[in-house]
PDB file of N, CA and C in Angstrom:
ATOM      1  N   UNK A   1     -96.621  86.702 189.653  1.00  0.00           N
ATOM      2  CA  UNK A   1     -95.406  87.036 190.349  1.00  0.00           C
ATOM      3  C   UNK A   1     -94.797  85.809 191.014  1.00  0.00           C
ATOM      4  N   UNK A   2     -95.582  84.832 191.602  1.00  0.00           N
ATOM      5  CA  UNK A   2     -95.363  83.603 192.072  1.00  0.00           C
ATOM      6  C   UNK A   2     -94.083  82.845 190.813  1.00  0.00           C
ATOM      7  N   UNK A   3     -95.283  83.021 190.283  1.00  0.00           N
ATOM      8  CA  UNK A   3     -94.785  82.155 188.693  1.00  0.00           C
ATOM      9  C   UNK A   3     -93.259  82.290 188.433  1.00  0.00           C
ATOM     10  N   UNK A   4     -92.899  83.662 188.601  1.00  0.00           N
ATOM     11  CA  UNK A   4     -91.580  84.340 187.866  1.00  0.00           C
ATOM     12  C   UNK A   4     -90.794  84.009 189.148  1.00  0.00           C
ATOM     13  N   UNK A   5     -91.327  83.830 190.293  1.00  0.00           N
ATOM     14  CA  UNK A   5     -90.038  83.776 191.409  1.00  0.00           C
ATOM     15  C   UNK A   5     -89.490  82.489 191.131  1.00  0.00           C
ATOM     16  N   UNK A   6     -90.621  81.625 190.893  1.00  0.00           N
ATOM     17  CA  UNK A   6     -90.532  79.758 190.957  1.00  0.00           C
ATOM     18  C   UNK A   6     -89.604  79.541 189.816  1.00  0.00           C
ATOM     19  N   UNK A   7     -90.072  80.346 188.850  1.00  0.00           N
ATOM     20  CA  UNK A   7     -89.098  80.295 187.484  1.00  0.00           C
ATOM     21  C   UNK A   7     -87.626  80.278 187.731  1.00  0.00           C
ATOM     22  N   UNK A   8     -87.032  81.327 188.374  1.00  0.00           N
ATOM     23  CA  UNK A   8     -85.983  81.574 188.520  1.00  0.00           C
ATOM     24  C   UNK A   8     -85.304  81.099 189.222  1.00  0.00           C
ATOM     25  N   UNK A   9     -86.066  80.351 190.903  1.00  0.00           N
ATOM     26  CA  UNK A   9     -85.745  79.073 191.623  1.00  0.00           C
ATOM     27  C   UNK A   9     -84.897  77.747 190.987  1.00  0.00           C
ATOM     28  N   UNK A  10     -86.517  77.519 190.185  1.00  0.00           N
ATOM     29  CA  UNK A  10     -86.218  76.566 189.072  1.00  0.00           C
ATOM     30  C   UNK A  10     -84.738  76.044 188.131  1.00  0.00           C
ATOM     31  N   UNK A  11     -85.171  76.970 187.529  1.00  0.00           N
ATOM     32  CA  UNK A  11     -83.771  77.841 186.465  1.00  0.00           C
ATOM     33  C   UNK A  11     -82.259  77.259 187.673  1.00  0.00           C
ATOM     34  N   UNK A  12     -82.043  77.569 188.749  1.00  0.00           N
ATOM     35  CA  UNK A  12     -81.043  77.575 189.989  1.00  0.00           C
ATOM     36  C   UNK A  12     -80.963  76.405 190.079  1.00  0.00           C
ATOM     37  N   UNK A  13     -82.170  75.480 190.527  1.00  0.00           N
ATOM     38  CA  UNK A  13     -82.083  73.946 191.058  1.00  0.00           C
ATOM     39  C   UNK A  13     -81.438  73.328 189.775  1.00  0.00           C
ATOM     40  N   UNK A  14     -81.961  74.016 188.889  1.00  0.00           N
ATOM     41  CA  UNK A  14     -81.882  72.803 187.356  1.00  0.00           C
ATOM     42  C   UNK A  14     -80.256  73.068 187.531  1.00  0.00           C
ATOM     43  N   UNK A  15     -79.619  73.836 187.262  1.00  0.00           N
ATOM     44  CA  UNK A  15     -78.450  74.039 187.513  1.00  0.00           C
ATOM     45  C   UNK A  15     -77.559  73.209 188.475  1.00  0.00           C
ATOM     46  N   UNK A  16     -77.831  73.599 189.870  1.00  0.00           N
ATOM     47  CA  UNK A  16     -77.479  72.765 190.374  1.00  0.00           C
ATOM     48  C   UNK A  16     -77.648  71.470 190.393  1.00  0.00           C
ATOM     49  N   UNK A  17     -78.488  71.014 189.473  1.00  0.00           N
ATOM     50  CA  UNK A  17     -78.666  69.378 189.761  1.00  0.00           C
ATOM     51  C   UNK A  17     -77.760  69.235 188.576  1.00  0.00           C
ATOM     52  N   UNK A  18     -77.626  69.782 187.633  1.00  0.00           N
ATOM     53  CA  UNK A  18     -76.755  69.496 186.319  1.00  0.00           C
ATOM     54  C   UNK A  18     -75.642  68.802 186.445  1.00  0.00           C
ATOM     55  N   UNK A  19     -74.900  70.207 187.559  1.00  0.00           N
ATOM     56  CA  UNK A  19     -73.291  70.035 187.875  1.00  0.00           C
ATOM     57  C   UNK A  19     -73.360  68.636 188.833  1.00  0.00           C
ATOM     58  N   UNK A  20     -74.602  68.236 189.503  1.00  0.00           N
ATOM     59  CA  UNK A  20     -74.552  67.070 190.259  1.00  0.00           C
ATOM     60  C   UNK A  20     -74.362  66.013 189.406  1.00  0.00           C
ATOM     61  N   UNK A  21     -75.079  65.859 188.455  1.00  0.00           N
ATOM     62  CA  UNK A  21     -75.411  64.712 187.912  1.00  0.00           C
ATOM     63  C   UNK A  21     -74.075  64.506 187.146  1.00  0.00           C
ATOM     64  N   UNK A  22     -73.691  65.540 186.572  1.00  0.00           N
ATOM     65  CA  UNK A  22     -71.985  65.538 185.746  1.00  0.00           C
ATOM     66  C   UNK A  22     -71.177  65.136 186.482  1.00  0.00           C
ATOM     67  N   UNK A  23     -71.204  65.347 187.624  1.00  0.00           N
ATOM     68  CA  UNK A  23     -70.362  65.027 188.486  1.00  0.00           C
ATOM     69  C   UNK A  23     -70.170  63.642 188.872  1.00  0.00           C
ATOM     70  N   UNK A  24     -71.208  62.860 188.410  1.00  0.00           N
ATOM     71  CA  UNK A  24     -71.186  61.638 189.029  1.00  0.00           C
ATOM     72  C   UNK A  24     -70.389  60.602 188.225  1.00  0.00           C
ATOM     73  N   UNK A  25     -70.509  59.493 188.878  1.00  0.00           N
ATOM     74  CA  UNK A  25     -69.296  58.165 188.489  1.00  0.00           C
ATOM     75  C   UNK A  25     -68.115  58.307 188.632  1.00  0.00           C
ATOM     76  N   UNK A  26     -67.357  57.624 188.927  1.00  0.00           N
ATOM     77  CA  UNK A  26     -65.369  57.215 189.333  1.00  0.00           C
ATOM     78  C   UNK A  26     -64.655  58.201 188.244  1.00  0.00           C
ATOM     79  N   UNK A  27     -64.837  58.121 186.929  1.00  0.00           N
ATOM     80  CA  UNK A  27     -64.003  58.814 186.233  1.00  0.00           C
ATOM     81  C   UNK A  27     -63.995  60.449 186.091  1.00  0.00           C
ATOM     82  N   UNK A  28     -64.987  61.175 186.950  1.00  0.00           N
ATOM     83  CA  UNK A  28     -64.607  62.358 187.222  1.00  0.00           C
ATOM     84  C   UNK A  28     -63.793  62.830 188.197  1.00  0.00           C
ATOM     85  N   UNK A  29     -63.288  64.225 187.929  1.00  0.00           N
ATOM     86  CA  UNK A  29     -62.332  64.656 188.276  1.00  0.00           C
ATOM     87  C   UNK A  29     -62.142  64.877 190.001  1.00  0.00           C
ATOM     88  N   UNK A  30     -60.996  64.858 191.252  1.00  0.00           N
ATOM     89  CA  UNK A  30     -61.532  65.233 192.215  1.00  0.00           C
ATOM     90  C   UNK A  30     -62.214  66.750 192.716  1.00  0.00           C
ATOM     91  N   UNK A  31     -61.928  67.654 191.817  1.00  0.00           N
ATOM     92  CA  UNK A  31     -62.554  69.016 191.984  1.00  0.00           C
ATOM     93  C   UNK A  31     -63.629  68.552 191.615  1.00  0.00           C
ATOM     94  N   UNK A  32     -64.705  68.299 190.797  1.00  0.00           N
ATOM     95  CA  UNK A  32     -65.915  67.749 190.618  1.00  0.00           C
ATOM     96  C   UNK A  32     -66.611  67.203 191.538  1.00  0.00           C
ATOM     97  N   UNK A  33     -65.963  66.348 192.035  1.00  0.00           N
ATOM     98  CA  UNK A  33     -66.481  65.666 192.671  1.00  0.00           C
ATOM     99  C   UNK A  33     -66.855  66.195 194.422  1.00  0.00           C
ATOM    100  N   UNK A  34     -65.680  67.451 194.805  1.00  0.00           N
ATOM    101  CA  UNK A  34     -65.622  67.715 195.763  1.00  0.00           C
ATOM    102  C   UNK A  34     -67.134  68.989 195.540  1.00  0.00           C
ATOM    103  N   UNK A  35     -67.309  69.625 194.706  1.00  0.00           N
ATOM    104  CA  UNK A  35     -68.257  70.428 194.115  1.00  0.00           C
ATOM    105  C   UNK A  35     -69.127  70.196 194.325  1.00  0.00           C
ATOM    106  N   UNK A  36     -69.359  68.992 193.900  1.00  0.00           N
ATOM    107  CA  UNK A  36     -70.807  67.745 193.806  1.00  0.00           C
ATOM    108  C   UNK A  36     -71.615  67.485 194.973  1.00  0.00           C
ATOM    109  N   UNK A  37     -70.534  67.396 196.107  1.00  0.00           N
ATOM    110  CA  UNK A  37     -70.629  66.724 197.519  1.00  0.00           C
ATOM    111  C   UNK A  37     -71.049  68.062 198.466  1.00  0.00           C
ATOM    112  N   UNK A  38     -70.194  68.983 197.958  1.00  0.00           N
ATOM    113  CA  UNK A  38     -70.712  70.261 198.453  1.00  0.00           C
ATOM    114  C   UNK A  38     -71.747  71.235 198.383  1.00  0.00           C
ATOM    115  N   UNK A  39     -72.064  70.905 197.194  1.00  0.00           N
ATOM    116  CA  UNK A  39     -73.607  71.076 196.950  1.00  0.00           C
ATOM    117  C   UNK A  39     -74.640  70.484 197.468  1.00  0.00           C
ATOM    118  N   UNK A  40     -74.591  69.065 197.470  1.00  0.00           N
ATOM    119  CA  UNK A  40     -74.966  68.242 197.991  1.00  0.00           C
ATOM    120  C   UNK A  40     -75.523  68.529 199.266  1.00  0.00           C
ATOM    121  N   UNK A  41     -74.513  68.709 200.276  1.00  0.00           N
ATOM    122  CA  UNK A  41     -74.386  69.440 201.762  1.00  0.00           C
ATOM    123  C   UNK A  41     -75.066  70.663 201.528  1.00  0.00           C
ATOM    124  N   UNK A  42     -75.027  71.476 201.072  1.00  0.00           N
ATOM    125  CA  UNK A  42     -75.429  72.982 201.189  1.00  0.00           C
ATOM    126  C   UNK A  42     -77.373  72.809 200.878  1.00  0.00           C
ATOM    127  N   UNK A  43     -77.801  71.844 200.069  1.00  0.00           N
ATOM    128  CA  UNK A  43     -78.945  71.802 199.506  1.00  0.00           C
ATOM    129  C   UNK A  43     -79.772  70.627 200.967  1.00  0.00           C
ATOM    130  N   UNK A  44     -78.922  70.327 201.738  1.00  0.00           N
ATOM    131  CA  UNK A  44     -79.861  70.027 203.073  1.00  0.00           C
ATOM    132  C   UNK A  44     -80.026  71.244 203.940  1.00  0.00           C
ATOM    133  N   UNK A  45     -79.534  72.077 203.948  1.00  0.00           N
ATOM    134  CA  UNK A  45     -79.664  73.314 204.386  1.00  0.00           C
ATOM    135  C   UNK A  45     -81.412  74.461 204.078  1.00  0.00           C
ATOM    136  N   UNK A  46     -81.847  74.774 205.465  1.00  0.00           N
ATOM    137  CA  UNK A  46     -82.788  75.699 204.824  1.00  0.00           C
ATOM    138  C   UNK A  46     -81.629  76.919 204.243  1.00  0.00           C
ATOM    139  N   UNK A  47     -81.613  77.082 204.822  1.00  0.00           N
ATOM    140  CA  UNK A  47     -80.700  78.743 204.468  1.00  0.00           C
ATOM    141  C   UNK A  47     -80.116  78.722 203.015  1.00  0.00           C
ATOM    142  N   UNK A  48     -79.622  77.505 202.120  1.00  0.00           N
ATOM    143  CA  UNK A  48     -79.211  77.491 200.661  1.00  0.00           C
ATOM    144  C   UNK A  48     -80.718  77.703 200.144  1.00  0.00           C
ATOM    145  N   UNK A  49     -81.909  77.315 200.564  1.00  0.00           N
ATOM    146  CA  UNK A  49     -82.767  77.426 199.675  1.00  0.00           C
ATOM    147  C   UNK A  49     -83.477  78.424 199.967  1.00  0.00           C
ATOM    148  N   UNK A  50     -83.466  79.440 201.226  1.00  0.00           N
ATOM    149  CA  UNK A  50     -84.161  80.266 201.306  1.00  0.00           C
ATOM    150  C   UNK A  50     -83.098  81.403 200.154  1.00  0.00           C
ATOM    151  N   UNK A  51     -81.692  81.005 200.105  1.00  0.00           N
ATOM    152  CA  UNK A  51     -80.892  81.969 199.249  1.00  0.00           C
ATOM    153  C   UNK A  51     -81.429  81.789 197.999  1.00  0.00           C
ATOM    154  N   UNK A  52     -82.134  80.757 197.375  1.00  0.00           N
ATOM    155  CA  UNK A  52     -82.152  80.295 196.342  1.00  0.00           C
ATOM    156  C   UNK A  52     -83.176  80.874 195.680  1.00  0.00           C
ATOM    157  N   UNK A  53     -84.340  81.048 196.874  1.00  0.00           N
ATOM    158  CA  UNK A  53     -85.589  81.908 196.433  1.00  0.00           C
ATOM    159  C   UNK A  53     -85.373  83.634 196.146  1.00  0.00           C
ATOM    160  N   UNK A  54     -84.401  83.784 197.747  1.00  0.00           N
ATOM    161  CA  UNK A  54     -83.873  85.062 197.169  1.00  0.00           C
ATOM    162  C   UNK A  54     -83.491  85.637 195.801  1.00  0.00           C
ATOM    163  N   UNK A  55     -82.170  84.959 195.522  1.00  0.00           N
ATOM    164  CA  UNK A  55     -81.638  84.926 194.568  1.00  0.00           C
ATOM    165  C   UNK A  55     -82.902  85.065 193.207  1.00  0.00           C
ATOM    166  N   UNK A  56     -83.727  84.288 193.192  1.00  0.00           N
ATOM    167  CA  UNK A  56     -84.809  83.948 192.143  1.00  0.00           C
ATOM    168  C   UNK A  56     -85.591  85.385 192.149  1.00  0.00           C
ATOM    169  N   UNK A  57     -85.934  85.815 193.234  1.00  0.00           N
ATOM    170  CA  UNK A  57     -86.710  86.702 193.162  1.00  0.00           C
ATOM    171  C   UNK A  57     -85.797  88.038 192.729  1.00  0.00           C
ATOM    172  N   UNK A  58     -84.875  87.843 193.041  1.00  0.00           N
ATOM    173  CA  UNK A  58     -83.940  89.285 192.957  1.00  0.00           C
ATOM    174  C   UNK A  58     -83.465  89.403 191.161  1.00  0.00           C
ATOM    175  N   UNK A  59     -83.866  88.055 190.329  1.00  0.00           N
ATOM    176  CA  UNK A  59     -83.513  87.915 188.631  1.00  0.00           C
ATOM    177  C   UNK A  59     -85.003  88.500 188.629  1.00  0.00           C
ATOM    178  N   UNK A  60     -85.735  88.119 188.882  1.00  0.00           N
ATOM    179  CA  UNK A  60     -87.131  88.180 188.396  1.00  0.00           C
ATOM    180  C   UNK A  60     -87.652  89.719 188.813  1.00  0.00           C
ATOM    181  N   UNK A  61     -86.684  89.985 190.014  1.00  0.00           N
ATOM    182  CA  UNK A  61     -87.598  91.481 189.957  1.00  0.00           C
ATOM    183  C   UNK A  61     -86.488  92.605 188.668  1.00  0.00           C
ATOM    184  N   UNK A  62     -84.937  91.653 188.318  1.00  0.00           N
ATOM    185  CA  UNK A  62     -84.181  92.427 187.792  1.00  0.00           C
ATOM    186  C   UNK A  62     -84.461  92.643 186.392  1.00  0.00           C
ATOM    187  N   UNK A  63     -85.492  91.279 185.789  1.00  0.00           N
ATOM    188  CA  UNK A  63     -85.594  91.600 184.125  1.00  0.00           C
ATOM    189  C   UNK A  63     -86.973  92.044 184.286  1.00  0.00           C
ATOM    190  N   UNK A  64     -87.857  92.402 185.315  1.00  0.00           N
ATOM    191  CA  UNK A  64     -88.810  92.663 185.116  1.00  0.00           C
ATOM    192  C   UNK A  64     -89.112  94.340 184.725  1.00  0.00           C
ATOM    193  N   UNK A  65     -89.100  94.467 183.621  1.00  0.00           N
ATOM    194  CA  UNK A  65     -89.225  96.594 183.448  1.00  0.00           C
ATOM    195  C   UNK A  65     -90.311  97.215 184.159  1.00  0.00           C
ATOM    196  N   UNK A  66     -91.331  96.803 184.373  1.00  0.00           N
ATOM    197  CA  UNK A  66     -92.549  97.387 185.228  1.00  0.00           C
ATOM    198  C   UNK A  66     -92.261  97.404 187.202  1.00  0.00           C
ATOM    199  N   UNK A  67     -91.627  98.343 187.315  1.00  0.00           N
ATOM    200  CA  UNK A  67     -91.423  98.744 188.628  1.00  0.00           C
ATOM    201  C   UNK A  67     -92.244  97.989 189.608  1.00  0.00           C
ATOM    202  N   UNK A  68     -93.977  98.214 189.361  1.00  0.00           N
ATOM    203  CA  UNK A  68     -94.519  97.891 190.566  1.00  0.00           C
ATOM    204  C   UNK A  68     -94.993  96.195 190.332  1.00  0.00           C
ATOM    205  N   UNK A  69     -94.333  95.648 189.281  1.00  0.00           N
ATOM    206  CA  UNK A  69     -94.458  93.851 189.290  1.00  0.00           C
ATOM    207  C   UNK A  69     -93.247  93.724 189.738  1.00  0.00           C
ATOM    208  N   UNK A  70     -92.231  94.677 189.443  1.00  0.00           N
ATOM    209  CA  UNK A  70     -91.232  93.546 189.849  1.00  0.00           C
ATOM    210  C   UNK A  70     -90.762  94.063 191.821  1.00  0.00           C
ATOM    211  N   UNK A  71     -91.789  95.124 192.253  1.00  0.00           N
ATOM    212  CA  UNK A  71     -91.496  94.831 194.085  1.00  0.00           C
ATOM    213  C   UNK A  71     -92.485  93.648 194.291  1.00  0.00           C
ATOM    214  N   UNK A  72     -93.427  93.736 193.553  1.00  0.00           N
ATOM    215  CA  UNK A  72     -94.717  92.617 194.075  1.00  0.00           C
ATOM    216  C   UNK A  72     -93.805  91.078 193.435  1.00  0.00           C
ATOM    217  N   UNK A  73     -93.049  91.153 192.925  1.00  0.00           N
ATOM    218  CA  UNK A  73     -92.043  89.884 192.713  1.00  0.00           C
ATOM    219  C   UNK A  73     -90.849  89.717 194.060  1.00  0.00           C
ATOM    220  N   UNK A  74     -90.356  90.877 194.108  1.00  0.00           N
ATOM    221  CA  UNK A  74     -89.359  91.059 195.281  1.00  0.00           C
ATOM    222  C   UNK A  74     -90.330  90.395 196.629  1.00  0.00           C
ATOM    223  N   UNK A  75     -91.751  91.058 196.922  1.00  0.00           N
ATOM    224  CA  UNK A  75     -92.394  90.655 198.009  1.00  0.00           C
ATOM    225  C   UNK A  75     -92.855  89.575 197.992  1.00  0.00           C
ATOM    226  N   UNK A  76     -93.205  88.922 196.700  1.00  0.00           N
ATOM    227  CA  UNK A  76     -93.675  87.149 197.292  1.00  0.00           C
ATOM    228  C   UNK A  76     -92.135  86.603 197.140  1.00  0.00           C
ATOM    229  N   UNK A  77     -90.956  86.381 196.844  1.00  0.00           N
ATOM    230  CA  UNK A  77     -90.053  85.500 197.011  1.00  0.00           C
ATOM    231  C   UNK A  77     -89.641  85.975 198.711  1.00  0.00           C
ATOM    232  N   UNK A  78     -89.520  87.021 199.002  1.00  0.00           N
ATOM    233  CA  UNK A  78     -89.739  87.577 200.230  1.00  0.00           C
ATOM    234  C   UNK A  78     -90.284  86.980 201.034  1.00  0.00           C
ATOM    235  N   UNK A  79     -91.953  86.412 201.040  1.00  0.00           N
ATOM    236  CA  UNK A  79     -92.814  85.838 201.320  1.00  0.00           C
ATOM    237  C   UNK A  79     -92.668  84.176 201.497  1.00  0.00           C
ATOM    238  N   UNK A  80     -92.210  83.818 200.428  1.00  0.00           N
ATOM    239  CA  UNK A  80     -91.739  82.204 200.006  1.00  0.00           C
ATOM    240  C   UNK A  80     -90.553  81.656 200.728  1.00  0.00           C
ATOM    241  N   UNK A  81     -89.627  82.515 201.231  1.00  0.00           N
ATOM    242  CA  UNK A  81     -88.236  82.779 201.760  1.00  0.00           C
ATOM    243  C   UNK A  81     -88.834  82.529 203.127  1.00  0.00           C
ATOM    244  N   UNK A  82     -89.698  83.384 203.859  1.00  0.00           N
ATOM    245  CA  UNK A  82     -90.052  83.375 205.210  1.00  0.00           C
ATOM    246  C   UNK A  82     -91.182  82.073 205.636  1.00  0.00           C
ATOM    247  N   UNK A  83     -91.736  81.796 204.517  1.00  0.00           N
ATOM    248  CA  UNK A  83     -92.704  80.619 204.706  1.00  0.00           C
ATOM    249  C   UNK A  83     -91.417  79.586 204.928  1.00  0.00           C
ATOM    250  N   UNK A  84     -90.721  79.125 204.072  1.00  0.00           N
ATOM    251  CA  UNK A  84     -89.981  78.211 204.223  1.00  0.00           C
ATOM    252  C   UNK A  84     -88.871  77.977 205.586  1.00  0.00           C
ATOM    253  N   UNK A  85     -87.966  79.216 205.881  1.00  0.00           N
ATOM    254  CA  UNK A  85     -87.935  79.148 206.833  1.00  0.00           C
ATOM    255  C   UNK A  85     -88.584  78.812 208.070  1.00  0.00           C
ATOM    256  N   UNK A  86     -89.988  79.203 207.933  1.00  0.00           N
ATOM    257  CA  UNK A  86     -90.899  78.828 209.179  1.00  0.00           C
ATOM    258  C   UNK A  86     -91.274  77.255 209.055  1.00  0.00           C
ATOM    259  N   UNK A  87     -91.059  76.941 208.185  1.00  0.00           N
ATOM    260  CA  UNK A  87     -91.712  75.612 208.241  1.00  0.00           C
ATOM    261  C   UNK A  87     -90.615  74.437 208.129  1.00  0.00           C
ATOM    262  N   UNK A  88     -89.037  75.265 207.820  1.00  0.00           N
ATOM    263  CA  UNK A  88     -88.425  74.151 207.819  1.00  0.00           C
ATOM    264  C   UNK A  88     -86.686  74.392 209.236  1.00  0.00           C
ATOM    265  N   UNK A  89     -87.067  74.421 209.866  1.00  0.00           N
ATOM    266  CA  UNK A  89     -85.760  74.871 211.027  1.00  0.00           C
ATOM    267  C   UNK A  89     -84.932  73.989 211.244  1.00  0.00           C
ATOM    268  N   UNK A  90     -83.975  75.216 211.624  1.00  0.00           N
ATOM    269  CA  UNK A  90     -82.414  75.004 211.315  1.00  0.00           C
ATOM    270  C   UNK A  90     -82.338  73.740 212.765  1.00  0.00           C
ATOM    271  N   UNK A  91     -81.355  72.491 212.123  1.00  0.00           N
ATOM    272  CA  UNK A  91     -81.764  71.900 212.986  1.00  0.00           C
ATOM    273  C   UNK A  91     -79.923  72.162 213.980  1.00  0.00           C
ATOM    274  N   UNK A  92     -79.372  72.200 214.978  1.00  0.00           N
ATOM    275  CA  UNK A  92     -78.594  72.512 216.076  1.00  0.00           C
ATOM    276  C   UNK A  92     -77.374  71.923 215.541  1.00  0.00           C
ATOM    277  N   UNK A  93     -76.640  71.767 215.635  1.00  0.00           N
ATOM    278  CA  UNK A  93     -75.373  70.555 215.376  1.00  0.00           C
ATOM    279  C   UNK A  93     -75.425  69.688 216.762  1.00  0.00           C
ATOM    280  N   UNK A  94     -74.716  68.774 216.617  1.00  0.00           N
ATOM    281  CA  UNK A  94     -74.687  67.728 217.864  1.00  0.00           C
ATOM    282  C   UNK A  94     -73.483  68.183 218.513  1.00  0.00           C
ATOM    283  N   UNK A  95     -73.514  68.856 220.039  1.00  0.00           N
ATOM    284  CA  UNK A  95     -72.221  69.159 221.146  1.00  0.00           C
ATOM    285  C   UNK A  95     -71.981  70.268 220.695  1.00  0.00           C
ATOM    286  N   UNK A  96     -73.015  71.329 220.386  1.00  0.00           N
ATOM    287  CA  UNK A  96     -73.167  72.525 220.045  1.00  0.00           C
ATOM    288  C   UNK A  96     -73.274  73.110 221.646  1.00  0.00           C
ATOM    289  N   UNK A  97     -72.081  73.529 221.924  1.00  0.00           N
ATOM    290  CA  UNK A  97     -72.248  73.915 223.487  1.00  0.00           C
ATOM    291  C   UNK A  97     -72.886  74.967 223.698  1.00  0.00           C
ATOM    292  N   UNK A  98     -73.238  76.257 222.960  1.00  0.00           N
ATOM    293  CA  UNK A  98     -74.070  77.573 222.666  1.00  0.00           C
ATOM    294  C   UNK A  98     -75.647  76.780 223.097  1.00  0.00           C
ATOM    295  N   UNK A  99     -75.582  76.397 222.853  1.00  0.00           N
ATOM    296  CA  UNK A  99     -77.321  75.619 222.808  1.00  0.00           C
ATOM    297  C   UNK A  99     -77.357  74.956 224.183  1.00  0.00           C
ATOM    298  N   UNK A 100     -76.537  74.289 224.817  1.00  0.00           N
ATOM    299  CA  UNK A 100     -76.218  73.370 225.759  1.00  0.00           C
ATOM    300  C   UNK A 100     -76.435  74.674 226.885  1.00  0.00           C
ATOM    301  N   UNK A 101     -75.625  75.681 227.108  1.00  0.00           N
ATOM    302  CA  UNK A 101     -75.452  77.099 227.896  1.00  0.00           C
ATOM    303  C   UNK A 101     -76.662  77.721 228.078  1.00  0.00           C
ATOM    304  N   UNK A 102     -77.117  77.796 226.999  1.00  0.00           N
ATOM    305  CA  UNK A 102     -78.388  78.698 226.660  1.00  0.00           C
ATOM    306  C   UNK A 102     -79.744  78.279 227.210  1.00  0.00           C
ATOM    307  N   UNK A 103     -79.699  76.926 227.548  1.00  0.00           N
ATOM    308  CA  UNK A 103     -80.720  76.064 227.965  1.00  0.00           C
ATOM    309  C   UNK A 103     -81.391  76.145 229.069  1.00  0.00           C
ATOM    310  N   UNK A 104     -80.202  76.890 230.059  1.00  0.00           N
ATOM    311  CA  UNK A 104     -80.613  76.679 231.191  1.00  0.00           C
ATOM    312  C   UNK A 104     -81.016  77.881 231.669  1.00  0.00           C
ATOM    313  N   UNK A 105     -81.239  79.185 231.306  1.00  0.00           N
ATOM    314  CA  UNK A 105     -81.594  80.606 231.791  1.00  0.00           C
ATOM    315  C   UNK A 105     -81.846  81.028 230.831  1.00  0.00           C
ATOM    316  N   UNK A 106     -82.658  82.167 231.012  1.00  0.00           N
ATOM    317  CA  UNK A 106     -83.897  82.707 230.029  1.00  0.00           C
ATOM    318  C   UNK A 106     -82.695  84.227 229.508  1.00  0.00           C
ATOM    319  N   UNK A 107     -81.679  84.546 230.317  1.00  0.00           N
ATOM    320  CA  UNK A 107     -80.972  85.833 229.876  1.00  0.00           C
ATOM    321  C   UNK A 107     -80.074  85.793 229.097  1.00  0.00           C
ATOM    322  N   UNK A 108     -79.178  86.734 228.931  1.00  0.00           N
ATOM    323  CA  UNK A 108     -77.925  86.369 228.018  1.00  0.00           C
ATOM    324  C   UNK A 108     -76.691  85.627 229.067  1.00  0.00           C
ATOM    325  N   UNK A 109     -75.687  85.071 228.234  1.00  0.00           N
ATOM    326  CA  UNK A 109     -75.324  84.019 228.961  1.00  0.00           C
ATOM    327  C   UNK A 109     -73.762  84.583 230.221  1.00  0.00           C
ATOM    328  N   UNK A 110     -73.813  86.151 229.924  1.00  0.00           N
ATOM    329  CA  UNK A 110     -73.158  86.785 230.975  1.00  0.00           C
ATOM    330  C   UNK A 110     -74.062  86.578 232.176  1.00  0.00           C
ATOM    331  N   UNK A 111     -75.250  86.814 232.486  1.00  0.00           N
ATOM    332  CA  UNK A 111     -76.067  86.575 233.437  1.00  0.00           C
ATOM    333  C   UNK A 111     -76.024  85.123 234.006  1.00  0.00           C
ATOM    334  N   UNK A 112     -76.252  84.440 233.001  1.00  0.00           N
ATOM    335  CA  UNK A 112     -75.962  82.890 233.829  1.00  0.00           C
ATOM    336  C   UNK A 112     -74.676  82.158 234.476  1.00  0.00           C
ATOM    337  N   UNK A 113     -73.732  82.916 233.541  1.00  0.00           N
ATOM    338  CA  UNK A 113     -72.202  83.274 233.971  1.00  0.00           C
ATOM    339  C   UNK A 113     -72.236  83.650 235.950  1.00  0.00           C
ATOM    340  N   UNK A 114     -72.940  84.260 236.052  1.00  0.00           N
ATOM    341  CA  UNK A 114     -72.451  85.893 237.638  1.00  0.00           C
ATOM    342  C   UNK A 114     -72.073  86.914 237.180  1.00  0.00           C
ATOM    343  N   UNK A 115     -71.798  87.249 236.102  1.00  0.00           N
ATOM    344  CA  UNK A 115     -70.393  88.749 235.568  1.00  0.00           C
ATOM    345  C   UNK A 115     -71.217  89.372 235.959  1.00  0.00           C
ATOM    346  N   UNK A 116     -70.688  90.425 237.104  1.00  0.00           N
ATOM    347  CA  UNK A 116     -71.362  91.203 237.534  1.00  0.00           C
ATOM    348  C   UNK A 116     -71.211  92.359 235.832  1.00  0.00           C
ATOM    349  N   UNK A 117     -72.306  93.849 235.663  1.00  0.00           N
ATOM    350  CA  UNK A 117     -72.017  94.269 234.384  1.00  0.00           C
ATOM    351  C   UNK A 117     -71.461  95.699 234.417  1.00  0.00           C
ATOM    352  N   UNK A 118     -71.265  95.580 236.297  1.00  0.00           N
ATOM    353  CA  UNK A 118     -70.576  97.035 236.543  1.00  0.00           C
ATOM    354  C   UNK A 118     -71.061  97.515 237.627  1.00  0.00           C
ATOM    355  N   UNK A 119     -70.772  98.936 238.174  1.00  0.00           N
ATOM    356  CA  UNK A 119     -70.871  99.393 238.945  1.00  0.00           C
ATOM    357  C   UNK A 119     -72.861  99.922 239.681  1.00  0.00           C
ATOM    358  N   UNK A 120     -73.053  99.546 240.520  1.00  0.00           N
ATOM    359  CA  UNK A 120     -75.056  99.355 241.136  1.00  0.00           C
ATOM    360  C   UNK A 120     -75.557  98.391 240.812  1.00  0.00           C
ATOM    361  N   UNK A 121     -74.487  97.463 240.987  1.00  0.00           N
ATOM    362  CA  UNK A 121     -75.111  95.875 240.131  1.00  0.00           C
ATOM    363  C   UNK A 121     -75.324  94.802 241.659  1.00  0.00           C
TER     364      UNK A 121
END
């Protein structure tokens, strides 16, 4: 089941590296190129590759005809999706003021605000 998720991962990256590699040198087009760059960007991202496993697992559980391989396919890309996330975090943007706010009190940020939330408050 591993096998068939990685497959279909696979199958995705190869793809995307295709349109990269076509994309490259001066004499392509600027839609190409803007494609290229954007991919590019999206593939530093956990979240493109946790989609990517998704995605993989969701072909692999779709050509699979045996019902109970293809949830035990659904559950390890499932699995592979949440490992990766855990091991690879989203890193903040820089002057991300949400993060800056949030820093300083443990509640939601009406509380650190004063807003009172109504009436016996």
């Amino acid at each position: 089941m591993f096998r068939v998720v990685l497959q279909h991962v696979a199958i995705s990256v190869g793809v995307i590296l295709l349109i990269i590699v076509v994309c490259r040198g001066p004499e392509r087009s600027r839609a190409c190129v803007k494609v290229r760059d954007f991919l590019i960007l999206r593939l530093q991202e956990p979240a493109a590759w946790r989609a990517l496993i998704m995605v993989g697992s969701g072909f692999g559980a779709w050509t699979e005809p045996d019902p109970r391989l293809a949830l035990a396919i659904i559950t390890a890309g499932t699995m592979i999706a949440g490992v990766v996330g855990y091991f690879w975090p989203v890193k903040k943007p820089k002057g991300d003021s949400n993060a800056e706010q949030s820093q300083g009190s443990d509640g939601p940020p009406e509380a650190a605000a004063g807003v009172d939330e109504g009436p016996g408050r």
